[in-house]
Structure formats: structure tokens, C-alpha cells
PDB file of N, CA and C in Angstrom:
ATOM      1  N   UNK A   1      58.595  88.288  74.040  1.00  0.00           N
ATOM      2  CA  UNK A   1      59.976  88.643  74.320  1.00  0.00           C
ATOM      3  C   UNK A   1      60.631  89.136  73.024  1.00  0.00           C
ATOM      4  N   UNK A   2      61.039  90.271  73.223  1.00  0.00           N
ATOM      5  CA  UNK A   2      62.182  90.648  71.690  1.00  0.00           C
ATOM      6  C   UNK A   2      63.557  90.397  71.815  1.00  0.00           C
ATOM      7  N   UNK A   3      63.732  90.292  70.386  1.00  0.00           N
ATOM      8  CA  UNK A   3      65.235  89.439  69.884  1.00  0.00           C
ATOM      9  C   UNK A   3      66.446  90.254  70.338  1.00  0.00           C
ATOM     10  N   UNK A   4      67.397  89.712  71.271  1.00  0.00           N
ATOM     11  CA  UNK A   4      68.786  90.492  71.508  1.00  0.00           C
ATOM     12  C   UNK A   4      69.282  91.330  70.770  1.00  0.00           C
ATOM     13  N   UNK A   5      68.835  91.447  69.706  1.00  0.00           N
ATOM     14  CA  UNK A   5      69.307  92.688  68.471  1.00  0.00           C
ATOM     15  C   UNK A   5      68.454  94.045  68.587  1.00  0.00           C
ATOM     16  N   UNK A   6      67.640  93.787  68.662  1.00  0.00           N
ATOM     17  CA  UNK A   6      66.732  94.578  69.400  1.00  0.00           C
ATOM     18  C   UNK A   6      66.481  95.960  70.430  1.00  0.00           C
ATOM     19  N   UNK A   7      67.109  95.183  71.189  1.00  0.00           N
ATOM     20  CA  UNK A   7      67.430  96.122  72.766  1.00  0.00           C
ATOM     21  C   UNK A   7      68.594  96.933  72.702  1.00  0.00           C
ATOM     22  N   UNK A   8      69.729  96.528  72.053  1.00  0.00           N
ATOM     23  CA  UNK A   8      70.653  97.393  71.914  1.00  0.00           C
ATOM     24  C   UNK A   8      70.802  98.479  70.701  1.00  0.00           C
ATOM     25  N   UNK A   9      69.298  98.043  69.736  1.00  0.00           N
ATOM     26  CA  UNK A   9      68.994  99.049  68.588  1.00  0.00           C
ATOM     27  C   UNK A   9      69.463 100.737  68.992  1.00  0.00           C
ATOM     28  N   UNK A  10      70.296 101.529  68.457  1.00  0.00           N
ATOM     29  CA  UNK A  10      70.941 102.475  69.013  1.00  0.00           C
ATOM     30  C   UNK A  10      71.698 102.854  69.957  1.00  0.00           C
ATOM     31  N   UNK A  11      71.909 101.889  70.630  1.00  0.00           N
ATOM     32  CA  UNK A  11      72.833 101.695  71.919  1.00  0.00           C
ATOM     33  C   UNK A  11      74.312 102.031  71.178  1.00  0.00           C
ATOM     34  N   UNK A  12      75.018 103.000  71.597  1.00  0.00           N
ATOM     35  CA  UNK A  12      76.784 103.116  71.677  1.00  0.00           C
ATOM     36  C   UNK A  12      77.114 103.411  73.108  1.00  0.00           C
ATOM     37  N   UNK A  13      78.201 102.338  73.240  1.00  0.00           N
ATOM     38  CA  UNK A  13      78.802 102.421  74.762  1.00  0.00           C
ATOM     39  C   UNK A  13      79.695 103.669  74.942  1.00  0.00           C
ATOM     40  N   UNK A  14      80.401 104.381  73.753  1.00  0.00           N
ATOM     41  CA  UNK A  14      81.077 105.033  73.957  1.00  0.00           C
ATOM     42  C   UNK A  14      80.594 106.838  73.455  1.00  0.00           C
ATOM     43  N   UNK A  15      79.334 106.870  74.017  1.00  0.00           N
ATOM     44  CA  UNK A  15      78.234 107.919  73.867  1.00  0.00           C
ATOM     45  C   UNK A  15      77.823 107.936  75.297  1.00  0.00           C
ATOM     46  N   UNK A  16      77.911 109.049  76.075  1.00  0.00           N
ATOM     47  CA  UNK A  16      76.948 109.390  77.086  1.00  0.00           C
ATOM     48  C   UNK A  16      78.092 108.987  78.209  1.00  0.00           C
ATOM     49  N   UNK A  17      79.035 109.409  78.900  1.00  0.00           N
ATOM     50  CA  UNK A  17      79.852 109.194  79.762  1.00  0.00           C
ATOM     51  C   UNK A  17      79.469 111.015  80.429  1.00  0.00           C
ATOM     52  N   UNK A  18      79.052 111.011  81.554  1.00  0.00           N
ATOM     53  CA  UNK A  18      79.397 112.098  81.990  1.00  0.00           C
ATOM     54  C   UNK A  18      80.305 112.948  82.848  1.00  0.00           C
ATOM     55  N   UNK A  19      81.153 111.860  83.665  1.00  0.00           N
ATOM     56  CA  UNK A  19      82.326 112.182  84.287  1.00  0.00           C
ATOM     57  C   UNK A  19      83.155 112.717  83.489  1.00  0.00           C
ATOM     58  N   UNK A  20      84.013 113.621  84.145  1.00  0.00           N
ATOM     59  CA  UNK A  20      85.258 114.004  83.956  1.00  0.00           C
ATOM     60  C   UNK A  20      86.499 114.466  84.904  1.00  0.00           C
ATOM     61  N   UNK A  21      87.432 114.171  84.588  1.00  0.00           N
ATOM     62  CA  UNK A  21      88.584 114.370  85.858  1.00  0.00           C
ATOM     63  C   UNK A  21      88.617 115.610  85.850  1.00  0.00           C
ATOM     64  N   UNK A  22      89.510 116.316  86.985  1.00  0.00           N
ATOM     65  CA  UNK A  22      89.587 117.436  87.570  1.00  0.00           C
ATOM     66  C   UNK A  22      91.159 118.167  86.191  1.00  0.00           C
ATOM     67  N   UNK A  23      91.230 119.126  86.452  1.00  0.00           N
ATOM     68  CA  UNK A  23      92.408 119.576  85.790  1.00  0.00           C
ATOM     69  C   UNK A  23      93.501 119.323  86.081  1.00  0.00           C
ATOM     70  N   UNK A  24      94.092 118.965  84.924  1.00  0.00           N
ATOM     71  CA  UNK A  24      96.125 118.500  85.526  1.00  0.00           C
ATOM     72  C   UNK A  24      96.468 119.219  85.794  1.00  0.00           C
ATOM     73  N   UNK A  25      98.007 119.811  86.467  1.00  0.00           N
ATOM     74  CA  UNK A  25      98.939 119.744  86.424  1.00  0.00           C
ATOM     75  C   UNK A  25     100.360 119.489  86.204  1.00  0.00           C
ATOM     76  N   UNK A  26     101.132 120.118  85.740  1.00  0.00           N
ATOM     77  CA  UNK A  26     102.352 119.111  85.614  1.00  0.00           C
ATOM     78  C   UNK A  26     102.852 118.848  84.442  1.00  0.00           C
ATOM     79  N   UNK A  27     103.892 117.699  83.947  1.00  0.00           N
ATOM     80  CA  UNK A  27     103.757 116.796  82.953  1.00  0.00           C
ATOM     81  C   UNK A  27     104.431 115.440  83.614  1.00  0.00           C
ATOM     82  N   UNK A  28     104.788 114.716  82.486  1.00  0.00           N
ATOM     83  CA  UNK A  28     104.896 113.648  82.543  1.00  0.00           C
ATOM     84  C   UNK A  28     104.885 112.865  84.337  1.00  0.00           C
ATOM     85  N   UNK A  29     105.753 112.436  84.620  1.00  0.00           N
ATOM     86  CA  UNK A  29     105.975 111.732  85.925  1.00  0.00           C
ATOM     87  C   UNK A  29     105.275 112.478  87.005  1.00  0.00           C
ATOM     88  N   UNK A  30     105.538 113.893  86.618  1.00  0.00           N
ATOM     89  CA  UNK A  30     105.181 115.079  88.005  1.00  0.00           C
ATOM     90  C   UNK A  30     103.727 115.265  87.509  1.00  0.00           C
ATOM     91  N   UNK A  31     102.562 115.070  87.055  1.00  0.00           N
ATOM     92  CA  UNK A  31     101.790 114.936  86.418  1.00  0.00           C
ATOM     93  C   UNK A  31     100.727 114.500  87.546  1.00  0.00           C
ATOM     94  N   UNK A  32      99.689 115.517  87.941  1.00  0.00           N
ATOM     95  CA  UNK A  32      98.842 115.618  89.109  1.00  0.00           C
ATOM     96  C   UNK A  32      97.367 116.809  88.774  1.00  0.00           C
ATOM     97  N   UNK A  33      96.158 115.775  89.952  1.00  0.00           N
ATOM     98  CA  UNK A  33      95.009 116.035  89.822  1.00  0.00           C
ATOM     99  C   UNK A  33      95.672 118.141  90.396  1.00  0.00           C
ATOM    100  N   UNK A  34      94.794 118.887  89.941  1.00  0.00           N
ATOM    101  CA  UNK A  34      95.028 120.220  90.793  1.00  0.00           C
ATOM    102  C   UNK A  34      94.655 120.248  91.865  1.00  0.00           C
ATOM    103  N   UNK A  35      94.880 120.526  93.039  1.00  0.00           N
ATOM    104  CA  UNK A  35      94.248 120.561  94.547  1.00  0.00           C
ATOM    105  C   UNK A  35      93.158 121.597  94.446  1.00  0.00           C
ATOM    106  N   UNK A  36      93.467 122.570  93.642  1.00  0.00           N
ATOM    107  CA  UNK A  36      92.027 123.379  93.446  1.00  0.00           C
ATOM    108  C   UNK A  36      90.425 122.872  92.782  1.00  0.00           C
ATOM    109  N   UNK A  37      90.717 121.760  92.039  1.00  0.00           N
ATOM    110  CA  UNK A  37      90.177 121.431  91.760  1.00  0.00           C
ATOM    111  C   UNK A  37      88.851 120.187  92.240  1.00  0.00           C
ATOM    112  N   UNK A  38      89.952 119.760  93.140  1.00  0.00           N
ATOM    113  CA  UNK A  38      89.248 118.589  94.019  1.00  0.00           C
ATOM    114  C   UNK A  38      88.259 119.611  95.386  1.00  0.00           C
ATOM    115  N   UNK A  39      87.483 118.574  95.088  1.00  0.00           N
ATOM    116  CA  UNK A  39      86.626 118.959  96.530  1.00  0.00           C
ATOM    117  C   UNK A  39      85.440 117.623  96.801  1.00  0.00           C
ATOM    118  N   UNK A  40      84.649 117.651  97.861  1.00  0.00           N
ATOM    119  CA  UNK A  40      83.711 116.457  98.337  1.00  0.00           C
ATOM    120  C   UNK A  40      83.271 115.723  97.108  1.00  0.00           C
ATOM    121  N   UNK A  41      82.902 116.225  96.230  1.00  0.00           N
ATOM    122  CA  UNK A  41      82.214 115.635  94.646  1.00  0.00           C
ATOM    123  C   UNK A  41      83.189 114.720  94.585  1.00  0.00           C
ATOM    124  N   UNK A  42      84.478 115.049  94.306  1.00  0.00           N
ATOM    125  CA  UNK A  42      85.567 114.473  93.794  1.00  0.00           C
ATOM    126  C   UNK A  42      85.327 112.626  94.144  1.00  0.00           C
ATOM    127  N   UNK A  43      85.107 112.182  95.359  1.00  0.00           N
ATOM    128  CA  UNK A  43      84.839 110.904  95.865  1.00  0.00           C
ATOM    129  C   UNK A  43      85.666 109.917  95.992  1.00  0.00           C
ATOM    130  N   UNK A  44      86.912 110.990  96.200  1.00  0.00           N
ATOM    131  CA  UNK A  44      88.048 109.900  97.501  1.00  0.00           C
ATOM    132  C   UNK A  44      88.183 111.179  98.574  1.00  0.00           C
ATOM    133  N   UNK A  45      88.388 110.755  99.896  1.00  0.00           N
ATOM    134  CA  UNK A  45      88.766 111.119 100.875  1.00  0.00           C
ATOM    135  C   UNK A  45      90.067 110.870 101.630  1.00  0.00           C
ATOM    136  N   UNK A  46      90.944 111.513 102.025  1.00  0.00           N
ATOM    137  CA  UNK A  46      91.895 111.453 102.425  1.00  0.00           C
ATOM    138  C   UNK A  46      92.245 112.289 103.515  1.00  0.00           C
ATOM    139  N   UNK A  47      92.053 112.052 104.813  1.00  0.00           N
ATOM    140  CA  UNK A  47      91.996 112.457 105.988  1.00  0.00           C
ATOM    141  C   UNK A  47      93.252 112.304 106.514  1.00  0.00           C
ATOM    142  N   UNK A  48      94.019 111.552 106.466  1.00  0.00           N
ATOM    143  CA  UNK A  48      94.970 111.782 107.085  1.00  0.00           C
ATOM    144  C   UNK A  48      96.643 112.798 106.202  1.00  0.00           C
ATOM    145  N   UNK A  49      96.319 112.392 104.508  1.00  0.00           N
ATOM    146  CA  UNK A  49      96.930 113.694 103.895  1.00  0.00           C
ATOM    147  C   UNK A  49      96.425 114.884 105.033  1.00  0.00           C
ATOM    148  N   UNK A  50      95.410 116.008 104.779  1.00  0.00           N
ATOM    149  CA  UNK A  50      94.628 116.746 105.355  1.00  0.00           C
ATOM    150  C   UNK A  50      95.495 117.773 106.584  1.00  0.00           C
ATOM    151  N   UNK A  51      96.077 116.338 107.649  1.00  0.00           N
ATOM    152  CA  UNK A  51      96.471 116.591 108.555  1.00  0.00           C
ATOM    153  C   UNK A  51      98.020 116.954 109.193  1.00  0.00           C
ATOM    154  N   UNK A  52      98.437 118.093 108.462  1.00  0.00           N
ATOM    155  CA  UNK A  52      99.818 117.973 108.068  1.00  0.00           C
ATOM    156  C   UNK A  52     100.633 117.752 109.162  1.00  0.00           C
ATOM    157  N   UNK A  53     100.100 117.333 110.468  1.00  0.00           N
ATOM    158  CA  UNK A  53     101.000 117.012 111.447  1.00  0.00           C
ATOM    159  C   UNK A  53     100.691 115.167 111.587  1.00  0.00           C
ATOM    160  N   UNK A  54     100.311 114.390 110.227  1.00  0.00           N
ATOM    161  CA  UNK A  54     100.569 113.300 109.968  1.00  0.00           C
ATOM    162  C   UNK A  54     101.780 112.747 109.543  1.00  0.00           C
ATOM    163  N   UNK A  55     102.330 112.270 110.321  1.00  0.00           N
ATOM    164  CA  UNK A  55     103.732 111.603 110.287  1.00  0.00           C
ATOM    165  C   UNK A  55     104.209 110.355 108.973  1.00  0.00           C
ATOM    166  N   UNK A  56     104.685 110.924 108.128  1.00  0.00           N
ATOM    167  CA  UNK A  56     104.674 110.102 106.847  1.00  0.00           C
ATOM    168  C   UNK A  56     105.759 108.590 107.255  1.00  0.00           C
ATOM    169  N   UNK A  57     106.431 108.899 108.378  1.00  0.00           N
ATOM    170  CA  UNK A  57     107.197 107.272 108.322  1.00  0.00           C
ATOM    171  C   UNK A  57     106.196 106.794 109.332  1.00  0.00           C
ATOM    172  N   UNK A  58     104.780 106.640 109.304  1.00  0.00           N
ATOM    173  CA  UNK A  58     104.402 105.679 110.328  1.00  0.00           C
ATOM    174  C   UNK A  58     103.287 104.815 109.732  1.00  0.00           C
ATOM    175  N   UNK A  59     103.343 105.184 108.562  1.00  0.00           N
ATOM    176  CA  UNK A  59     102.376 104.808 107.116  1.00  0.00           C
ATOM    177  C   UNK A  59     102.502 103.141 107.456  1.00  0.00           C
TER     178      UNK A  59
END
């Protein structure tokens, strides 16, 4: 078995992230993902946004 020092020999956590968000919009408060930008990859779904004859006071 090798020593816990070991295994993380070259390891940085903050190396190798490959996500990245979609492009802003906006600034401050008004400050939003671009709708052009999102699509299935993206990996939230929102079906009932979508449906613009979704009735927002029944939320």
C-alpha cells in the first residue's frame, strides 16, 4: 500500500475543470444565462417556461 502523500503527488484541484457557463447577458441584477446559448447540453429543463400559454399565477 502507498503513503497518502503519494497519490495526490501532482494532483491540483483547481486544474482540469471543463465546464463552462453559457454567455451573459445583462449586468448586475438584470444579469442572465443568453437564451441563445442554452440548449439540451445545457442540463436543466424547463417545460413549462417553453409553453407560453403557461399561466404564471398558478405556479
Amino acid at each position: 500500500m502507498s503513503a497518502p502523500d503519494e497519490d495526490d503527488e501532482g494532483f491540483n484541484p483547481l486544474d482540469g475543470g471543463a465546464a463552462t457557463p453559457p454567455r451573459m447577458i445583462g449586468g448586475g441584477c438584470l444579469a442572465r444565462y443568453d437564451p441563445e446559448e442554452l440548449n439540451d447540453d445545457s442540463g436543466v429543463d424547463f417545460p413549462a417556461l417553453a409553453d407560453e400559454s403557461a399561466d404564471p399565477e398558478a405556479g
